[in-house]
N, C-alpha and C. Protein backbone atom coordinates (compact mmCIF):
# COMPACT_ATOMS: atom_id res chain seq x y z
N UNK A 1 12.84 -35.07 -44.66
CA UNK A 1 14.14 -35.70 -44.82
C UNK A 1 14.06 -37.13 -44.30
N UNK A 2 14.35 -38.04 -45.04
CA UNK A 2 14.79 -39.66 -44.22
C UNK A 2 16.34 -39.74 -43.77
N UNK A 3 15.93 -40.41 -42.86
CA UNK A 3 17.81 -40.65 -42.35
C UNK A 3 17.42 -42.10 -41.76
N UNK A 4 18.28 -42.79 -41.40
CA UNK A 4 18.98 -43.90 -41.45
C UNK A 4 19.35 -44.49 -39.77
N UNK A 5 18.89 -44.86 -39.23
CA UNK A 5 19.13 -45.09 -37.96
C UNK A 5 20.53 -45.79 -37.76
N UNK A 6 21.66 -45.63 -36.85
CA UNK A 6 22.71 -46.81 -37.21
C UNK A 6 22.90 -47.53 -35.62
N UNK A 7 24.08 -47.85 -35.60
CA UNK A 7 24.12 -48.86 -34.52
C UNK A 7 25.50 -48.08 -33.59
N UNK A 8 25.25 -48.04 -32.35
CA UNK A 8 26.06 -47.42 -31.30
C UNK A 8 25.90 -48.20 -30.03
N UNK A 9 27.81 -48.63 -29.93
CA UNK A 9 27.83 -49.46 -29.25
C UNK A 9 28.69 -48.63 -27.65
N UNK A 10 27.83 -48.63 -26.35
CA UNK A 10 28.33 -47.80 -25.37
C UNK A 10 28.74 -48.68 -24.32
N UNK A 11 30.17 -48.36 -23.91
CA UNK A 11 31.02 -48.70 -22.70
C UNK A 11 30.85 -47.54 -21.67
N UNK A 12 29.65 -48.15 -20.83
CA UNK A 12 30.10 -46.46 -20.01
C UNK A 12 30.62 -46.79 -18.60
N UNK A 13 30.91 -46.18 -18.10
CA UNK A 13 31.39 -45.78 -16.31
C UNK A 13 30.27 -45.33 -15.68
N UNK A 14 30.24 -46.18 -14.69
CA UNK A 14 28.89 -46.23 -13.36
C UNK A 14 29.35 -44.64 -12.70
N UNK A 15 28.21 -44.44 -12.60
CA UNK A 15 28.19 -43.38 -11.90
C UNK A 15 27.67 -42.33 -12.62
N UNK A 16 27.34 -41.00 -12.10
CA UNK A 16 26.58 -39.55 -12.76
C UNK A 16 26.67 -39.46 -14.15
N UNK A 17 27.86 -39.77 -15.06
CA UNK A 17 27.47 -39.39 -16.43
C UNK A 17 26.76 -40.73 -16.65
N UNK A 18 27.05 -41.76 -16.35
CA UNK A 18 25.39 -42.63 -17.11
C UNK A 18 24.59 -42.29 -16.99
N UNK A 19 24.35 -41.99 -15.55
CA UNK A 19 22.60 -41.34 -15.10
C UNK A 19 22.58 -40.08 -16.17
N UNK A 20 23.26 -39.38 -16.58
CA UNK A 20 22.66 -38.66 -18.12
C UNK A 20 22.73 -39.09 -19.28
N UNK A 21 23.56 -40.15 -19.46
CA UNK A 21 23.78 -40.66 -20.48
C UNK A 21 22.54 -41.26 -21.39
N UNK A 22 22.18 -41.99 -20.05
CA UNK A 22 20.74 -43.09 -20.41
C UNK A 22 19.75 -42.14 -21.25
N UNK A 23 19.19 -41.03 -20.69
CA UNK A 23 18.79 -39.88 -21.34
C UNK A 23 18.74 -40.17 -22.89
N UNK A 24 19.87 -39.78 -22.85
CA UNK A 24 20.12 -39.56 -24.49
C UNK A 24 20.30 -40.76 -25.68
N UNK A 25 20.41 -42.13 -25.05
CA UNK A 25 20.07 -43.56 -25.51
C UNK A 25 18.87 -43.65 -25.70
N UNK A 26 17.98 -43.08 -24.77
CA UNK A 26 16.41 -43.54 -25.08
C UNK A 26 16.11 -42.24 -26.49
N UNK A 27 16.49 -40.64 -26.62
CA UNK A 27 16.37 -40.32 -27.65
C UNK A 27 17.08 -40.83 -28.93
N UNK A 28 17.95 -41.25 -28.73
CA UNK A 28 18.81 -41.68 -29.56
C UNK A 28 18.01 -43.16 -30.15
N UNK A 29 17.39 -43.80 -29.46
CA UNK A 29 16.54 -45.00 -29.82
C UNK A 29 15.23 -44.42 -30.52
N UNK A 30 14.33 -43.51 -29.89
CA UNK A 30 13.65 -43.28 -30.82
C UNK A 30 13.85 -42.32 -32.19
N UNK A 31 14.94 -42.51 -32.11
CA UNK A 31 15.53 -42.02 -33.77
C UNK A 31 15.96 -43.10 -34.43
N UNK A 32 15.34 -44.09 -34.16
CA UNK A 32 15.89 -45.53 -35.03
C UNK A 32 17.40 -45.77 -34.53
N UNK A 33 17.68 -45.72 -34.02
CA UNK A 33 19.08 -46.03 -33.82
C UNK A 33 19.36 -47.31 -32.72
N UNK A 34 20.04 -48.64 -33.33
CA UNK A 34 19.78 -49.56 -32.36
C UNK A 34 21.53 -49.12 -31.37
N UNK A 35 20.88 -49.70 -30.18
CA UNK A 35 22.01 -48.81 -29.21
C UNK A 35 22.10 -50.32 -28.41
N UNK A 36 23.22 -50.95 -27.94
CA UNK A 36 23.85 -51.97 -27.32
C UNK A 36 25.28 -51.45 -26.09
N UNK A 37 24.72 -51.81 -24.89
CA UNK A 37 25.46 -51.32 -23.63
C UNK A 37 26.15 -52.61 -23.54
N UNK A 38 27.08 -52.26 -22.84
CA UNK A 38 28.18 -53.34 -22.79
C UNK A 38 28.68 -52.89 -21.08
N UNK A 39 28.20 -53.93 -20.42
CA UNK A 39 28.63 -53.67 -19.03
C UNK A 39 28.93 -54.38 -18.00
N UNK A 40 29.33 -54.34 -17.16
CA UNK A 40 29.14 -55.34 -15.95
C UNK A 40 28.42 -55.90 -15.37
N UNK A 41 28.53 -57.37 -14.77
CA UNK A 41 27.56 -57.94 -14.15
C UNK A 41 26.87 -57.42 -13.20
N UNK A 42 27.97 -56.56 -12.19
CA UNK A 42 27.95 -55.78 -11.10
C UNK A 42 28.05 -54.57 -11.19
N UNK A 43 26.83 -53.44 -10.86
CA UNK A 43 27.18 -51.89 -10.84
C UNK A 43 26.03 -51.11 -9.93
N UNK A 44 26.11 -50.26 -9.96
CA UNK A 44 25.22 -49.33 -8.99
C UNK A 44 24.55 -49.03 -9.90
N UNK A 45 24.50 -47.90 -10.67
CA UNK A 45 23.56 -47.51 -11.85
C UNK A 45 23.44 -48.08 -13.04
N UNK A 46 24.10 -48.58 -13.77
CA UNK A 46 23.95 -49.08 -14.78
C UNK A 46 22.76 -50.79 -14.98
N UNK A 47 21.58 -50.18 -15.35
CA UNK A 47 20.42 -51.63 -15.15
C UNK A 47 20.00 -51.41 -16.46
N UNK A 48 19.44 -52.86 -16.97
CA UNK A 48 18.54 -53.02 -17.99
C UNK A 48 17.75 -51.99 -18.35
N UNK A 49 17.25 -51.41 -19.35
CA UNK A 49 16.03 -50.79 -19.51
C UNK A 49 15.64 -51.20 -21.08
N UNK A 50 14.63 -50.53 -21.73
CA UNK A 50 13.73 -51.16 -23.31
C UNK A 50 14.25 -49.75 -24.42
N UNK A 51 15.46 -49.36 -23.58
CA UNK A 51 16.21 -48.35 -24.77
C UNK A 51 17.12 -48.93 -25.18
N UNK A 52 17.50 -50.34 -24.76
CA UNK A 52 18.99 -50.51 -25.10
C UNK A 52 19.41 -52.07 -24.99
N UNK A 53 19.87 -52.40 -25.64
CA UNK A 53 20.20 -54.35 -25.63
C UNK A 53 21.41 -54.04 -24.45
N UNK A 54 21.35 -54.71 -23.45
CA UNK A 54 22.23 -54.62 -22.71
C UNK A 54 22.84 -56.11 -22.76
N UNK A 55 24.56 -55.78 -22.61
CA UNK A 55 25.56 -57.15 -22.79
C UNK A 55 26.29 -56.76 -21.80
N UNK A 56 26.13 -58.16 -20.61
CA UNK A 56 26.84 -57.67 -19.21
C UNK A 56 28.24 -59.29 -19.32
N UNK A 57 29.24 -58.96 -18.28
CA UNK A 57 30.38 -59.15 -18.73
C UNK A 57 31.17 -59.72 -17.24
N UNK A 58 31.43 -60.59 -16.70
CA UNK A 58 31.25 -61.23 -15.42
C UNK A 58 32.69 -60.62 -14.76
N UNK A 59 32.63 -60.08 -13.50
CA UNK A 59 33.66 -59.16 -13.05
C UNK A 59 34.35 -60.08 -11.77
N UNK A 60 35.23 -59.83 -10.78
CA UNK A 60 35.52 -60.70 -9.99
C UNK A 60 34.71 -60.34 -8.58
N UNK A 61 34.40 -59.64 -8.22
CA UNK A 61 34.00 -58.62 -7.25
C UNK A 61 32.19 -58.94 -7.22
N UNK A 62 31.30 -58.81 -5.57
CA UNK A 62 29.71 -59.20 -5.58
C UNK A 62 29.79 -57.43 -5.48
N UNK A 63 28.14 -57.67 -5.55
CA UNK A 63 27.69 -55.87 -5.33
C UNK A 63 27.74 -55.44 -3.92
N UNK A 64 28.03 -56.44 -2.66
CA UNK A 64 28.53 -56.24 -1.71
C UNK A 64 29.67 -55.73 -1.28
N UNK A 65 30.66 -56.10 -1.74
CA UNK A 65 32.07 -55.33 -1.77
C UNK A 65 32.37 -54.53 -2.55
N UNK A 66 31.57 -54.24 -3.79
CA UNK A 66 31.67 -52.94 -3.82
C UNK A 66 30.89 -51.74 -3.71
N UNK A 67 29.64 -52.20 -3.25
CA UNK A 67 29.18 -51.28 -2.71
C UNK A 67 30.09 -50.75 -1.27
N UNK A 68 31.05 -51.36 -0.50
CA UNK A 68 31.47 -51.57 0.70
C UNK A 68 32.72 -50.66 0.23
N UNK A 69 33.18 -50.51 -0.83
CA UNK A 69 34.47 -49.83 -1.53
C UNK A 69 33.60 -48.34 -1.67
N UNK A 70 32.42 -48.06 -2.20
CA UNK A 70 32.10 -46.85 -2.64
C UNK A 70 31.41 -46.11 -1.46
């Protein structure tokens, strides 16, 4: 069967479901599928990786205060 890779664009929330999420971006990439994260400048889990075009988004807050909040 051929199929068609398409394009999925993810807003996610820091914290435990990214850490599974990412998972399934990197399968989801090697199924042809181009995948683009859309995130904050500032986060705990959410980092670059070669599964995913990442587009970060300038917040008011350093990773100091909120790491200091969490």
């Amino acid at each position: 069967a051929v199929a068609a890779g398409g394009k999925l664009l993810v807003v996610p929330v820091d914290g435990s479901h990214w850490l599974s999420m990412r998972e399934v971006l990197g399968s989801l990439r090697d199924r042809g599928h181009e995948v683009v994260v859309v995130a904050p400048e500032v986060s705990l889990h959410i980092k670059p990786s070669k599964d995913f075009v990442m587009k970060m988004y300038p917040v008011p807050y350093t990773y100091e205060q909120m790491e200091k909040e969490f």
